[in-house]
N, C-alpha and C. Protein backbone atom coordinates (compact mmCIF):
# COMPACT_ATOMS: atom_id res chain seq x y z
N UNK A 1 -13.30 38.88 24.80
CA UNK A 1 -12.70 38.17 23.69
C UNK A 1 -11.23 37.89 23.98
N UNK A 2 -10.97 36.98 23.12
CA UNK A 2 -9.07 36.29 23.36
C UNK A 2 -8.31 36.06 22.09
N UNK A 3 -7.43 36.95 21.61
CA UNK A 3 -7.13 37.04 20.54
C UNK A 3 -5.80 36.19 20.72
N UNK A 4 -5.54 35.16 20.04
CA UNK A 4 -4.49 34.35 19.98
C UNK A 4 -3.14 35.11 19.02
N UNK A 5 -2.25 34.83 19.18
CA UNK A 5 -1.53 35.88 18.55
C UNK A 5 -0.07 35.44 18.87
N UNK A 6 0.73 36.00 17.54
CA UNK A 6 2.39 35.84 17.48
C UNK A 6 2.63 37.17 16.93
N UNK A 7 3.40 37.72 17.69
CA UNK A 7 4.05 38.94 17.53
C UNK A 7 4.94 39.33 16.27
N UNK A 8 3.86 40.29 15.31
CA UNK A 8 4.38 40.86 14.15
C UNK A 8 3.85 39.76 12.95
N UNK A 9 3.34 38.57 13.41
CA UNK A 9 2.52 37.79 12.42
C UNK A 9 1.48 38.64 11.82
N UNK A 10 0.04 38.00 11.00
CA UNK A 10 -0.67 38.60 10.54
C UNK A 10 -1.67 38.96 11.65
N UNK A 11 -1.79 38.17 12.73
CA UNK A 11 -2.40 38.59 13.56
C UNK A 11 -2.64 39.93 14.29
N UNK A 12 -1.24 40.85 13.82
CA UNK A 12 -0.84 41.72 14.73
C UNK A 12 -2.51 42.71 13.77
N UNK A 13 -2.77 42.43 12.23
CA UNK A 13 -3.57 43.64 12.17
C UNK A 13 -5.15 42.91 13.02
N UNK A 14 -4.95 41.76 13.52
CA UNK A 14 -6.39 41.77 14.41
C UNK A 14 -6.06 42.86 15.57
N UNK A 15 -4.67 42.69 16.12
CA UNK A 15 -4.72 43.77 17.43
C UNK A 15 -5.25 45.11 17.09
N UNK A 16 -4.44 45.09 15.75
CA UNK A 16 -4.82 46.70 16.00
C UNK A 16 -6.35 47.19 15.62
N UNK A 17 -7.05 46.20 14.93
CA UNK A 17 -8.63 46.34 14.88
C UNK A 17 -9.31 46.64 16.19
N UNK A 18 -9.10 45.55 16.76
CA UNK A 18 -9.64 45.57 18.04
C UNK A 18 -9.08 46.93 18.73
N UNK A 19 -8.12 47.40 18.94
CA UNK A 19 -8.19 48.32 19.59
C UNK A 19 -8.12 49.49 19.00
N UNK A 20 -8.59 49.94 17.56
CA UNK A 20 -9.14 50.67 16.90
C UNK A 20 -10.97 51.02 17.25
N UNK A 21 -11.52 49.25 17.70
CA UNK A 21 -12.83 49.79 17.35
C UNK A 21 -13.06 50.02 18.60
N UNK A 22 -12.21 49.69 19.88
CA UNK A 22 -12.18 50.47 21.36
C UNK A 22 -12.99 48.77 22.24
N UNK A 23 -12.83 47.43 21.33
CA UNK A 23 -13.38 46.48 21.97
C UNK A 23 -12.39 46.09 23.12
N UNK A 24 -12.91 45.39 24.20
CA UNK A 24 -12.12 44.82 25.25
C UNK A 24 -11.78 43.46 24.35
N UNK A 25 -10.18 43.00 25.15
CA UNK A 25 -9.94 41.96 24.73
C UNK A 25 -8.45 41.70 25.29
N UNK A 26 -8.09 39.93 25.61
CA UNK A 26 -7.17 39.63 26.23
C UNK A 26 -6.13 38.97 24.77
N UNK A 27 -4.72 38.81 25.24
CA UNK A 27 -3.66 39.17 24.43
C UNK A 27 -3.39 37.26 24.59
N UNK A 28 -2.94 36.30 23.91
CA UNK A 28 -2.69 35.20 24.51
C UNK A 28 -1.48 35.10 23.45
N UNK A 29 -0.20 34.86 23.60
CA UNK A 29 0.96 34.49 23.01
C UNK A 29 1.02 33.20 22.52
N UNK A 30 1.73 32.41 20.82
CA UNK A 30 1.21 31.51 20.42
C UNK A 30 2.73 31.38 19.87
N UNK A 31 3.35 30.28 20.24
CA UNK A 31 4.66 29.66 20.30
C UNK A 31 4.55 28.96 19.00
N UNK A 32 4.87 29.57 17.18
CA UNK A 32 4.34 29.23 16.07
C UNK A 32 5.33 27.75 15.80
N UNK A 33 6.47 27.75 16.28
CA UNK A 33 7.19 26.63 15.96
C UNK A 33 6.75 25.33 17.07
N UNK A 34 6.72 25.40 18.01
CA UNK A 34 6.46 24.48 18.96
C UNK A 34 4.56 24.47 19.01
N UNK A 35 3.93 25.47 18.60
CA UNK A 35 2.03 24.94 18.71
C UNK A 35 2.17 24.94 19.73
N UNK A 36 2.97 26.11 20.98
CA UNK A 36 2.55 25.87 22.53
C UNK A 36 2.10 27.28 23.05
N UNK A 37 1.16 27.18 24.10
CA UNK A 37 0.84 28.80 24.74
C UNK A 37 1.65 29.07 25.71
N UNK A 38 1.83 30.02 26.65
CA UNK A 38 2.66 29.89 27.34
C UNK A 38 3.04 29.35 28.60
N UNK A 39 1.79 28.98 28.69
CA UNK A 39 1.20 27.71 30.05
C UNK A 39 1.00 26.31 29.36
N UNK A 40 1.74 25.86 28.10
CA UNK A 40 1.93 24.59 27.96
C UNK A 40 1.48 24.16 27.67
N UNK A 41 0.14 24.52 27.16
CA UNK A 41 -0.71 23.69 26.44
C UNK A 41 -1.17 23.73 24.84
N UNK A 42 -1.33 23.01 24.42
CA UNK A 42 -1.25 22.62 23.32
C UNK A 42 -2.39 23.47 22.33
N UNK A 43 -1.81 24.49 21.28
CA UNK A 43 -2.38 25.26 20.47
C UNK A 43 -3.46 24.48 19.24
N UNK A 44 -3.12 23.65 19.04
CA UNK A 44 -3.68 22.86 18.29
C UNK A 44 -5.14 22.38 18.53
N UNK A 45 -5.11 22.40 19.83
CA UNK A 45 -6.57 22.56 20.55
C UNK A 45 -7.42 23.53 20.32
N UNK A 46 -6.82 24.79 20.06
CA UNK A 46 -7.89 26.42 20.18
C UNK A 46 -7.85 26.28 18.25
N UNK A 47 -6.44 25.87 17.56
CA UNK A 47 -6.96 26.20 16.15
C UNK A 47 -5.48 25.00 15.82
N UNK A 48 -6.72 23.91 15.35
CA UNK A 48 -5.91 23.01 14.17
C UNK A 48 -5.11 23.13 13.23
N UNK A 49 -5.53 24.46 13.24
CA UNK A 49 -4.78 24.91 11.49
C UNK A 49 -3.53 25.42 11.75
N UNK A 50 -3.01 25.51 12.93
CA UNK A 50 -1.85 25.65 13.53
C UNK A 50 -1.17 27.27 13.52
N UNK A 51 -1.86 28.16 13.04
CA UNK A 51 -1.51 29.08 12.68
C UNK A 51 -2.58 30.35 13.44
N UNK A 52 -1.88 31.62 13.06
CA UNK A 52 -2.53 32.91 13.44
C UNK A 52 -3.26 33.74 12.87
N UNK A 53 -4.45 34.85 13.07
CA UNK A 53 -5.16 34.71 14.54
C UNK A 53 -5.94 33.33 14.38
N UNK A 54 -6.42 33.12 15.78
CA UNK A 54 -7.67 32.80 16.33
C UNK A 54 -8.29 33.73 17.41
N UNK A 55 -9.68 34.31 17.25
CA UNK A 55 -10.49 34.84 17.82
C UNK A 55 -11.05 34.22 18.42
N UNK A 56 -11.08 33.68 20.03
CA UNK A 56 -11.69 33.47 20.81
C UNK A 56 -12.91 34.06 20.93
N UNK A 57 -14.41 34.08 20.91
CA UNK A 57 -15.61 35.09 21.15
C UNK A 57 -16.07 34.72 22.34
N UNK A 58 -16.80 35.39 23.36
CA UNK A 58 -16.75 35.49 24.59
C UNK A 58 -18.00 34.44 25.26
N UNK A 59 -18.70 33.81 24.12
CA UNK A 59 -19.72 32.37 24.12
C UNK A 59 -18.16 31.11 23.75
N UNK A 60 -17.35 31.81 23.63
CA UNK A 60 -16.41 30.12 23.71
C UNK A 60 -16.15 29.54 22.10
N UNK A 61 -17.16 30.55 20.96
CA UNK A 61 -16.92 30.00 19.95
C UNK A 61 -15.50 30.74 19.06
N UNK A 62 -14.90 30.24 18.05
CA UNK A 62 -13.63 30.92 18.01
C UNK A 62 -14.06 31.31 16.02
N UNK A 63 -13.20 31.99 15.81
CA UNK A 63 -12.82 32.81 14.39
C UNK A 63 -11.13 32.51 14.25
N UNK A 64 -11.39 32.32 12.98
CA UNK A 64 -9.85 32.36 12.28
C UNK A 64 -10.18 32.78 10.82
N UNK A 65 -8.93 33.19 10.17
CA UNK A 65 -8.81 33.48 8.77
C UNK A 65 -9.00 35.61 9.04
N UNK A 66 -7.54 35.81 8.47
CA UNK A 66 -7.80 37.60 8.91
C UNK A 66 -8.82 38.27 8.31
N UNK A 67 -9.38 37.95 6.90
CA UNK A 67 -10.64 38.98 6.38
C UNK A 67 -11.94 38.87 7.03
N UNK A 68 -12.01 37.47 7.59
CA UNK A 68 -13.06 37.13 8.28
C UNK A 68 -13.59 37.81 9.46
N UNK A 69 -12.18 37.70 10.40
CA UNK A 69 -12.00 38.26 11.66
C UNK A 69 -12.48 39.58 12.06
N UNK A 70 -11.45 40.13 10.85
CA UNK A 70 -11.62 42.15 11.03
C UNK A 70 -12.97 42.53 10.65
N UNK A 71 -13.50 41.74 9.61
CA UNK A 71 -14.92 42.15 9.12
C UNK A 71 -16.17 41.78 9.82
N UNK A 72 -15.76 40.45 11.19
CA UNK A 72 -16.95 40.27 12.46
C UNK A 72 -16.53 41.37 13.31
N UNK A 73 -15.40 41.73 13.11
CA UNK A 73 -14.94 43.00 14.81
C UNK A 73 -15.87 44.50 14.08
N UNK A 74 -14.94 44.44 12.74
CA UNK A 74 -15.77 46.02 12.58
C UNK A 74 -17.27 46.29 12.30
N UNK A 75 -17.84 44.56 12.44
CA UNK A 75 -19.12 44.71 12.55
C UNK A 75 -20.01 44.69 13.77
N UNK A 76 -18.98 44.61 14.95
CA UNK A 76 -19.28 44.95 16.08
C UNK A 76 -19.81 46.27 16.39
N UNK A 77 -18.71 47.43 15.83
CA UNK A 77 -18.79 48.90 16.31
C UNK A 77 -18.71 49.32 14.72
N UNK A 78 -20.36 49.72 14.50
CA UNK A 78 -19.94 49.94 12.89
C UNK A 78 -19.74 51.26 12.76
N UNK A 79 -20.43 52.08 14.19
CA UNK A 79 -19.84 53.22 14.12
C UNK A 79 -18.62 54.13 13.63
N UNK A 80 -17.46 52.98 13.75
CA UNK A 80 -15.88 53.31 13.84
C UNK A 80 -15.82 53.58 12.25
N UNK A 81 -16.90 53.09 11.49
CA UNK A 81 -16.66 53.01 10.07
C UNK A 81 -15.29 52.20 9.58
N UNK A 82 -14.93 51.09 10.54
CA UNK A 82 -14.07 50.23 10.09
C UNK A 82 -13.68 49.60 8.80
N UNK A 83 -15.27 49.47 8.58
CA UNK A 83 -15.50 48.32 7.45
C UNK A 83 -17.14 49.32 7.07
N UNK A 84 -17.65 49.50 5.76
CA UNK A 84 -18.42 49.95 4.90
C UNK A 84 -19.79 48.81 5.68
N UNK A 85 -20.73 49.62 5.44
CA UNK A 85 -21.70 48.63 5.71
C UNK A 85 -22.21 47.67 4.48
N UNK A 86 -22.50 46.58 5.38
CA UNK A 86 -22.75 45.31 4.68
C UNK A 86 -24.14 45.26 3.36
N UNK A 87 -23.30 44.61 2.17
CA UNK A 87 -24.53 44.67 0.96
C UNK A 87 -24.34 46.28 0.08
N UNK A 88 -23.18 46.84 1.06
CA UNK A 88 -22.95 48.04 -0.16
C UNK A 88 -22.04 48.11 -1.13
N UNK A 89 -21.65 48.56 -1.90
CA UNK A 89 -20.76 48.39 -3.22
C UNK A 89 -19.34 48.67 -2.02
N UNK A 90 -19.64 49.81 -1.55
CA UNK A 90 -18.30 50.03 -0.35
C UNK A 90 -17.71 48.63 0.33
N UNK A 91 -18.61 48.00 0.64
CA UNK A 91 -18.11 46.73 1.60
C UNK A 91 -17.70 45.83 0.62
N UNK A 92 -18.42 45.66 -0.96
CA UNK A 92 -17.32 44.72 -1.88
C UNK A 92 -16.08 45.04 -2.13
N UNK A 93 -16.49 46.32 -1.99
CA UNK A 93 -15.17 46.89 -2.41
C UNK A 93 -13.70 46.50 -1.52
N UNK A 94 -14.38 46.75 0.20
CA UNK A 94 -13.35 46.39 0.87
C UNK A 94 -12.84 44.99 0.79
N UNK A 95 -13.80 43.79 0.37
CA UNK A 95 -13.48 42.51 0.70
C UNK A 95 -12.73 42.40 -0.42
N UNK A 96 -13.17 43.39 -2.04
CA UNK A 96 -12.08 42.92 -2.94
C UNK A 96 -10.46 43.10 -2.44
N UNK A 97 -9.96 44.36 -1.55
CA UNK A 97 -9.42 44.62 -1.03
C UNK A 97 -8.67 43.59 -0.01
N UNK A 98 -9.26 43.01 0.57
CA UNK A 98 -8.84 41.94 1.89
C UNK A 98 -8.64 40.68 0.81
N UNK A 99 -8.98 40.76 -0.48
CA UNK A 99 -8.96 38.94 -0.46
C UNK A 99 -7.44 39.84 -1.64
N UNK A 100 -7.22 40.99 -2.37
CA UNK A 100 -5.91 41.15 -2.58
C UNK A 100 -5.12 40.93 -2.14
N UNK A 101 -5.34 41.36 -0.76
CA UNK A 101 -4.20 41.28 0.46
C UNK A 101 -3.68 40.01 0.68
N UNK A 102 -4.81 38.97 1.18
CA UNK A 102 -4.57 37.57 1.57
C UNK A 102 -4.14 36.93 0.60
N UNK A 103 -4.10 36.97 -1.18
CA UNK A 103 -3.96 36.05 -1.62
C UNK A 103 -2.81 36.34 -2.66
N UNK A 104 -2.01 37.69 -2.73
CA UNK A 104 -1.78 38.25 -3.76
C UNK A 104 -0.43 38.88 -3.31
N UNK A 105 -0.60 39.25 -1.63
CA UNK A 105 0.90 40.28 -1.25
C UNK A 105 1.16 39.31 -0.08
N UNK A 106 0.05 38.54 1.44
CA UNK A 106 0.35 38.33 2.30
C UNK A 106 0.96 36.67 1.89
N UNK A 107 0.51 35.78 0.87
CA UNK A 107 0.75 34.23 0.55
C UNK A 107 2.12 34.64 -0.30
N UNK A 108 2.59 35.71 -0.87
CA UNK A 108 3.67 35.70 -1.61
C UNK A 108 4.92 35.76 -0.39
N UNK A 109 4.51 36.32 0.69
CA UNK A 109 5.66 36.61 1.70
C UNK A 109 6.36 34.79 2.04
N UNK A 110 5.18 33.95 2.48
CA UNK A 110 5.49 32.57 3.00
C UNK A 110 6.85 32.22 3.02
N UNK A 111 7.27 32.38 1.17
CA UNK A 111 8.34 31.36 0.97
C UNK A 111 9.46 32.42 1.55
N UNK A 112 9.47 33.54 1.52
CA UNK A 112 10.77 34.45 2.31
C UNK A 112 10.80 34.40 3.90
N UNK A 113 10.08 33.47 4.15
CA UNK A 113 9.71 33.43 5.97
C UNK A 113 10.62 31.99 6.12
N UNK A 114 10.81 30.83 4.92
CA UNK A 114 10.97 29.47 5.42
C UNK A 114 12.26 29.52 4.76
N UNK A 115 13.41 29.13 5.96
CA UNK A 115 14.74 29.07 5.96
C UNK A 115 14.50 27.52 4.65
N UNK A 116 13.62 26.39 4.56
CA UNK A 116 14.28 25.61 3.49
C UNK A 116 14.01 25.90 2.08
N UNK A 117 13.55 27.19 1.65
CA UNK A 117 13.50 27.86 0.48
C UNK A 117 14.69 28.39 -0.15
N UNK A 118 14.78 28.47 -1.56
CA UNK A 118 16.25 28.40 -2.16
C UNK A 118 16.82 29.71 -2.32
N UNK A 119 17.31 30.32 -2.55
CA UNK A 119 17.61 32.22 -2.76
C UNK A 119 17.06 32.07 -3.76
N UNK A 120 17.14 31.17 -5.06
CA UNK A 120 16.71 31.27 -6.73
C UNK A 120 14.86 31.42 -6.15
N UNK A 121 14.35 30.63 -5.22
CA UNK A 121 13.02 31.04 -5.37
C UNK A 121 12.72 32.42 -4.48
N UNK A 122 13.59 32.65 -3.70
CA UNK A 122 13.39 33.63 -2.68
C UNK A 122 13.46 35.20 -3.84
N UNK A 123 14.28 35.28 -4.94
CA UNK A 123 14.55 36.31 -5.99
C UNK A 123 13.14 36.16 -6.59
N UNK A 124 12.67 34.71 -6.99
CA UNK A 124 11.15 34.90 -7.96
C UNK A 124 10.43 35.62 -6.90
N UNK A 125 10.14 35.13 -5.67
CA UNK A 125 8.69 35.33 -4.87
C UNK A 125 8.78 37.22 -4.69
N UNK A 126 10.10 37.72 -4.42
CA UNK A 126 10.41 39.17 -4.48
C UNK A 126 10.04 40.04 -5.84
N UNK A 127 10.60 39.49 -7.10
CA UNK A 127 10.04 39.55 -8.37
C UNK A 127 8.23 39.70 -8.08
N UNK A 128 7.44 38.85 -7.70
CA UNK A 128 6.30 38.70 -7.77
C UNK A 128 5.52 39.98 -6.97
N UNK A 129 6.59 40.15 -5.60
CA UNK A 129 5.90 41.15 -4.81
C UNK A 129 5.91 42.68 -5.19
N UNK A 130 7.09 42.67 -5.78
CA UNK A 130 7.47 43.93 -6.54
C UNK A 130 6.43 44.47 -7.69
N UNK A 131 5.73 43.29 -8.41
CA UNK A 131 4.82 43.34 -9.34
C UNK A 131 3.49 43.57 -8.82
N UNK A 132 3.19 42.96 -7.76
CA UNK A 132 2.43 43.65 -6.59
C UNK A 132 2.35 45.09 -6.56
N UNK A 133 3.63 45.36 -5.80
CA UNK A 133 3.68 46.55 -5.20
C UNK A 133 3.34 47.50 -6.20
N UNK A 134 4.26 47.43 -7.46
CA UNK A 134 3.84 48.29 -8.78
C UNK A 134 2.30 48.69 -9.00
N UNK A 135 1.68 47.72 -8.85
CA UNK A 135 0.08 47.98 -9.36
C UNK A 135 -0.22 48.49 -7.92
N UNK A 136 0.33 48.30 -6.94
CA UNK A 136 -0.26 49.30 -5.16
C UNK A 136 -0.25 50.24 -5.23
N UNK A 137 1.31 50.84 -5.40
CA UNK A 137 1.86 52.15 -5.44
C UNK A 137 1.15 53.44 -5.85
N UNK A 138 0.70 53.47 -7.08
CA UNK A 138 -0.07 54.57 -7.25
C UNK A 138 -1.88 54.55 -7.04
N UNK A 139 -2.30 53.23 -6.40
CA UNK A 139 -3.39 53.64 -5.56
C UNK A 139 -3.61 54.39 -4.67
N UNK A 140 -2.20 54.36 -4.04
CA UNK A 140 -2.05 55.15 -2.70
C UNK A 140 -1.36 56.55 -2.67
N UNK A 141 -0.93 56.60 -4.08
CA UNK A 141 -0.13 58.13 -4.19
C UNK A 141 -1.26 58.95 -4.34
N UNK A 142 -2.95 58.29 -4.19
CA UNK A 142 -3.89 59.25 -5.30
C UNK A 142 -4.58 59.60 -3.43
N UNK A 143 -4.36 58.68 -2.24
CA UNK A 143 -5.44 58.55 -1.44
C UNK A 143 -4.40 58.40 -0.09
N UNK A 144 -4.97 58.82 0.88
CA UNK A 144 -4.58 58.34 2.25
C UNK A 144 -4.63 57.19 2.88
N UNK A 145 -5.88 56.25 2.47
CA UNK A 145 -5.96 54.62 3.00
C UNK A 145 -6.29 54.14 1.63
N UNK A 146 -6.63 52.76 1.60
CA UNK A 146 -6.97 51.93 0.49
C UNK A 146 -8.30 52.29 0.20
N UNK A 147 -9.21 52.60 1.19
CA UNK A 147 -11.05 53.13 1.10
C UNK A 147 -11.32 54.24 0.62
N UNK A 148 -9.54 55.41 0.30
CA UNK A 148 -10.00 56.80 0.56
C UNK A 148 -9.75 57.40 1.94
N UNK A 149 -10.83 58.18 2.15
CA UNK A 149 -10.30 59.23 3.40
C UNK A 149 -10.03 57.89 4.68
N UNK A 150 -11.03 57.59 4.66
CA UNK A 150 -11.44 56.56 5.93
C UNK A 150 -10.17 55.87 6.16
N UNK A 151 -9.76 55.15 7.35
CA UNK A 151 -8.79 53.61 7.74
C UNK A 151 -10.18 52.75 7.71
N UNK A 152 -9.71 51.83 6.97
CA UNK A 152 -10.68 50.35 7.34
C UNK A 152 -9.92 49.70 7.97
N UNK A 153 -10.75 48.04 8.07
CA UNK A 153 -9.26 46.74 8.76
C UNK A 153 -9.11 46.55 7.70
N UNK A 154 -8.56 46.95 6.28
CA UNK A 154 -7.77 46.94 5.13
C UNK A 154 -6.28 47.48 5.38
N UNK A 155 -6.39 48.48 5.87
CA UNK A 155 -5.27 49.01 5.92
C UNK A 155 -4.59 48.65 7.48
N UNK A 156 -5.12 47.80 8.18
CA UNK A 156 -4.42 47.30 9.42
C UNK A 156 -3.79 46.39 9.06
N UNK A 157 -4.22 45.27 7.54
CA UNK A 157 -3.91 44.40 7.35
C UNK A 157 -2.55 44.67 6.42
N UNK A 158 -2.75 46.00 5.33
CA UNK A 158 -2.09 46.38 4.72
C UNK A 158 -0.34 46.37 5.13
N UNK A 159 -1.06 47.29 6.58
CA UNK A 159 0.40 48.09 7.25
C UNK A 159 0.82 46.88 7.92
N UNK A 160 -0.01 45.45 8.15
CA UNK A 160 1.25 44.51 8.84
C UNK A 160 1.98 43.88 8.31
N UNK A 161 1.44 43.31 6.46
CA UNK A 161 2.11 42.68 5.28
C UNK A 161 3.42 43.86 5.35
N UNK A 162 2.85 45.07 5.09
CA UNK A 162 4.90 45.85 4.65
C UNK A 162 5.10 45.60 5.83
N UNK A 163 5.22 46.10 7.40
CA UNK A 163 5.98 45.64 7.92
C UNK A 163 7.42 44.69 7.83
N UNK A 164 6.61 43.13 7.18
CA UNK A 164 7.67 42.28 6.96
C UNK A 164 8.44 42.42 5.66
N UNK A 165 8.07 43.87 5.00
CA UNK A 165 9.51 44.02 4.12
C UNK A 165 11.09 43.91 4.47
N UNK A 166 10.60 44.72 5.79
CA UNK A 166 12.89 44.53 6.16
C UNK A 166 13.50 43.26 6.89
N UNK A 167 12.16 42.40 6.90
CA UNK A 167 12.48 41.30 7.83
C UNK A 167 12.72 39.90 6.61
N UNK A 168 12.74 40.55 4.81
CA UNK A 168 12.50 39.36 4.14
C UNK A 168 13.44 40.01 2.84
N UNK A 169 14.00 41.36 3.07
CA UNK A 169 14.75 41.83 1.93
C UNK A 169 13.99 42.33 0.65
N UNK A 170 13.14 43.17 1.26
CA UNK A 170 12.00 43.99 0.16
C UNK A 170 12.07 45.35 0.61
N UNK A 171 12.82 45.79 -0.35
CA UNK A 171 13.30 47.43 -0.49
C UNK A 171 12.07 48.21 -0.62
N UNK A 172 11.15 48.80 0.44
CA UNK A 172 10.04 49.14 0.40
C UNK A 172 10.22 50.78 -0.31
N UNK A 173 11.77 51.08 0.02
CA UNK A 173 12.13 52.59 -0.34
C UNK A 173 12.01 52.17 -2.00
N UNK A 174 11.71 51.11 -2.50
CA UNK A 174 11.73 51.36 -4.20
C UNK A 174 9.87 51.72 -4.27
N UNK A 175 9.10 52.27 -3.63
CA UNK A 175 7.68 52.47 -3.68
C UNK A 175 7.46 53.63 -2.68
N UNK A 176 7.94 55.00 -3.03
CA UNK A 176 7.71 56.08 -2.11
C UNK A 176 6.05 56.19 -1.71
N UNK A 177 5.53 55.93 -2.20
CA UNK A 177 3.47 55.91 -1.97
C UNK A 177 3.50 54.86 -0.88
N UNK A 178 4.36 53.95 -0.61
CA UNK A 178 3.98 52.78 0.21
C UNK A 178 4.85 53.09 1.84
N UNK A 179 6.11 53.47 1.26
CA UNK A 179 6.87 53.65 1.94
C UNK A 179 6.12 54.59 3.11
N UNK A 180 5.44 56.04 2.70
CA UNK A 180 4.76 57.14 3.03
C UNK A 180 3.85 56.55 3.81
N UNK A 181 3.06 55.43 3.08
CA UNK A 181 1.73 55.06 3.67
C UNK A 181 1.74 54.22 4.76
N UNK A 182 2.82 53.57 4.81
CA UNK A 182 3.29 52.59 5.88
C UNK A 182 3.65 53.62 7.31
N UNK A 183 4.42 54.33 7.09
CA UNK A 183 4.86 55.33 8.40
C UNK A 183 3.50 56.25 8.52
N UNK A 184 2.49 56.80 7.24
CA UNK A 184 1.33 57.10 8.09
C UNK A 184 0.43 56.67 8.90
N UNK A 185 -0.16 54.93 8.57
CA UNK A 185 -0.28 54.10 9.19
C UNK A 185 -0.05 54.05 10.61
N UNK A 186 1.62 53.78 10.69
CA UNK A 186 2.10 53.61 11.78
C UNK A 186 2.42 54.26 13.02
N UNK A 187 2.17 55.78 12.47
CA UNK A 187 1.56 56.81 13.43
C UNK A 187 0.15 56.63 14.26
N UNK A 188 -0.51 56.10 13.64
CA UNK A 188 -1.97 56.11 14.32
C UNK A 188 -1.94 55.72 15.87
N UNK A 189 -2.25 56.48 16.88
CA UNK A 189 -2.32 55.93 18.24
C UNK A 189 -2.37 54.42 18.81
N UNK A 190 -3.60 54.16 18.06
CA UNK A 190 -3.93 52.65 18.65
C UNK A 190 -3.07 51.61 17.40
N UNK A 191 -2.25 51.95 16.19
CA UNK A 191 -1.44 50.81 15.81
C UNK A 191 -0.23 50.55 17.08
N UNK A 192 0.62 51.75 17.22
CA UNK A 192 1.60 52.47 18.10
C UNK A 192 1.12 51.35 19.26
N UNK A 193 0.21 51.60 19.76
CA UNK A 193 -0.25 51.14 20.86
C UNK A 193 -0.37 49.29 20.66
N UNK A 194 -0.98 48.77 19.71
CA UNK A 194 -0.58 47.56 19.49
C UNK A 194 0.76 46.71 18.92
N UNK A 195 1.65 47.41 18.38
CA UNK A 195 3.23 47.35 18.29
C UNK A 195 3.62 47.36 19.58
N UNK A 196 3.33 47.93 20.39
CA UNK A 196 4.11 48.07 21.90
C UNK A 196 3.67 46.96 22.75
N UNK A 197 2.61 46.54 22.42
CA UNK A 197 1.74 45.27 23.56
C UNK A 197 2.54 44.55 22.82
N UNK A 198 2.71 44.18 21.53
CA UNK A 198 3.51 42.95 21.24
C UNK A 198 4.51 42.92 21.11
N UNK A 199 5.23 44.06 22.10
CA UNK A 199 7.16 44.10 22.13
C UNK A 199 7.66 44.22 20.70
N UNK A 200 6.82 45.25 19.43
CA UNK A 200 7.66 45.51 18.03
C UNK A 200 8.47 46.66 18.56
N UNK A 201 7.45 47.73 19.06
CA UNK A 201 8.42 48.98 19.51
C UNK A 201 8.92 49.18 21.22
N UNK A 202 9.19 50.14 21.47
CA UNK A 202 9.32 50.57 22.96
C UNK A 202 8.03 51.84 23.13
């Protein structure tokens, strides 16, 4: 497999799926302002939609969209208990989970990413995340991941949205449950290990 990818984007929680569920897979760098790889050719080709991931699959056919992605990988190795098995209240549960994420904490970040956004909207969209975070916070003061005991690709996705708190001016220290859950997260071997392939840490 060929995971298309921009370093510290949302893509980063496909890395760390994948090398959570112990799948092989190659790293391809994705130049988000220019749509170029690093041999020059044109991104727009592998995914129109101009954006990150795309999952290359090893028949040539590709995946995009992150709930999609993590939930074909951890249905690769269901062993890993990535993802709840399919048709159980557990697995709605997780997708209610992934479509929170995508539509509710990861689409509120956008406008703090685009330099032609105003500070007056950059204060609402923070307002919004904060209201977020409020209803997060004590999910996680009760539990270790979003599933409970288990890590799903919920919480890969989880731990890459905070990430871009200090990179957008979101005081993550105002949510000690998140704050906690983010550095437990980020302990895990194979996140560690995918932060370092994409030059976040040393």
């Amino acid at each position: 497999m060929r995971l298309y990818f921009s370093p510290g984007a949302c893509s980063l929680s496909v890395d760390i799926v994948l090398r959570e569920a112990g799948l092989p897979f190659d790293l391809v760098k994705v130049d988000l302002r220019s749509k170029k790889l690093a041999d020059g050719s044109d991104y727009l080709q592998v995914n129109p939609k101009g954006y990150v991931p795309a999952l290359e699959l090893d028949d040539g056919e590709r995946l995009t969209e992150v709930p999609a992605v993590v939930q074909y990988l951890a249905d690769q190795k269901p062993e890993t208990g990535l993802a709840p098995k399919a048709g159980t209240m557990e697995r709605y549960r997780l997708q209610e989970w992934l479509n929170f994420l995508s539509t509710e904490v990861h689409k509120q970040f956008s406008p703090l990413f685009n330099p032609a956004t105003s500070e007056d909207w950059k204060q609402a969209v923070r307002g919004n995340l904060a209201r977020r975070f409020d209803w997060l916070a004590p999910q996680l003061a009760a539990r270790p991941h979003l599933m409970g005991e288990r890590f799903t690709v919920a919480d890969a996705y989880l731990f890459t949205l905070l990430n871009w708190c200090s990179l957008t001016g979101v005081d993550l220290g105002c949510w000690s449950a998140l704050k906690e859950y983010h550095a437990r997260v980020g302990a895990r071997p194979k996140v560690h290990e995918a932060l370092k392939a994409e030059g976040l840490v040393k």
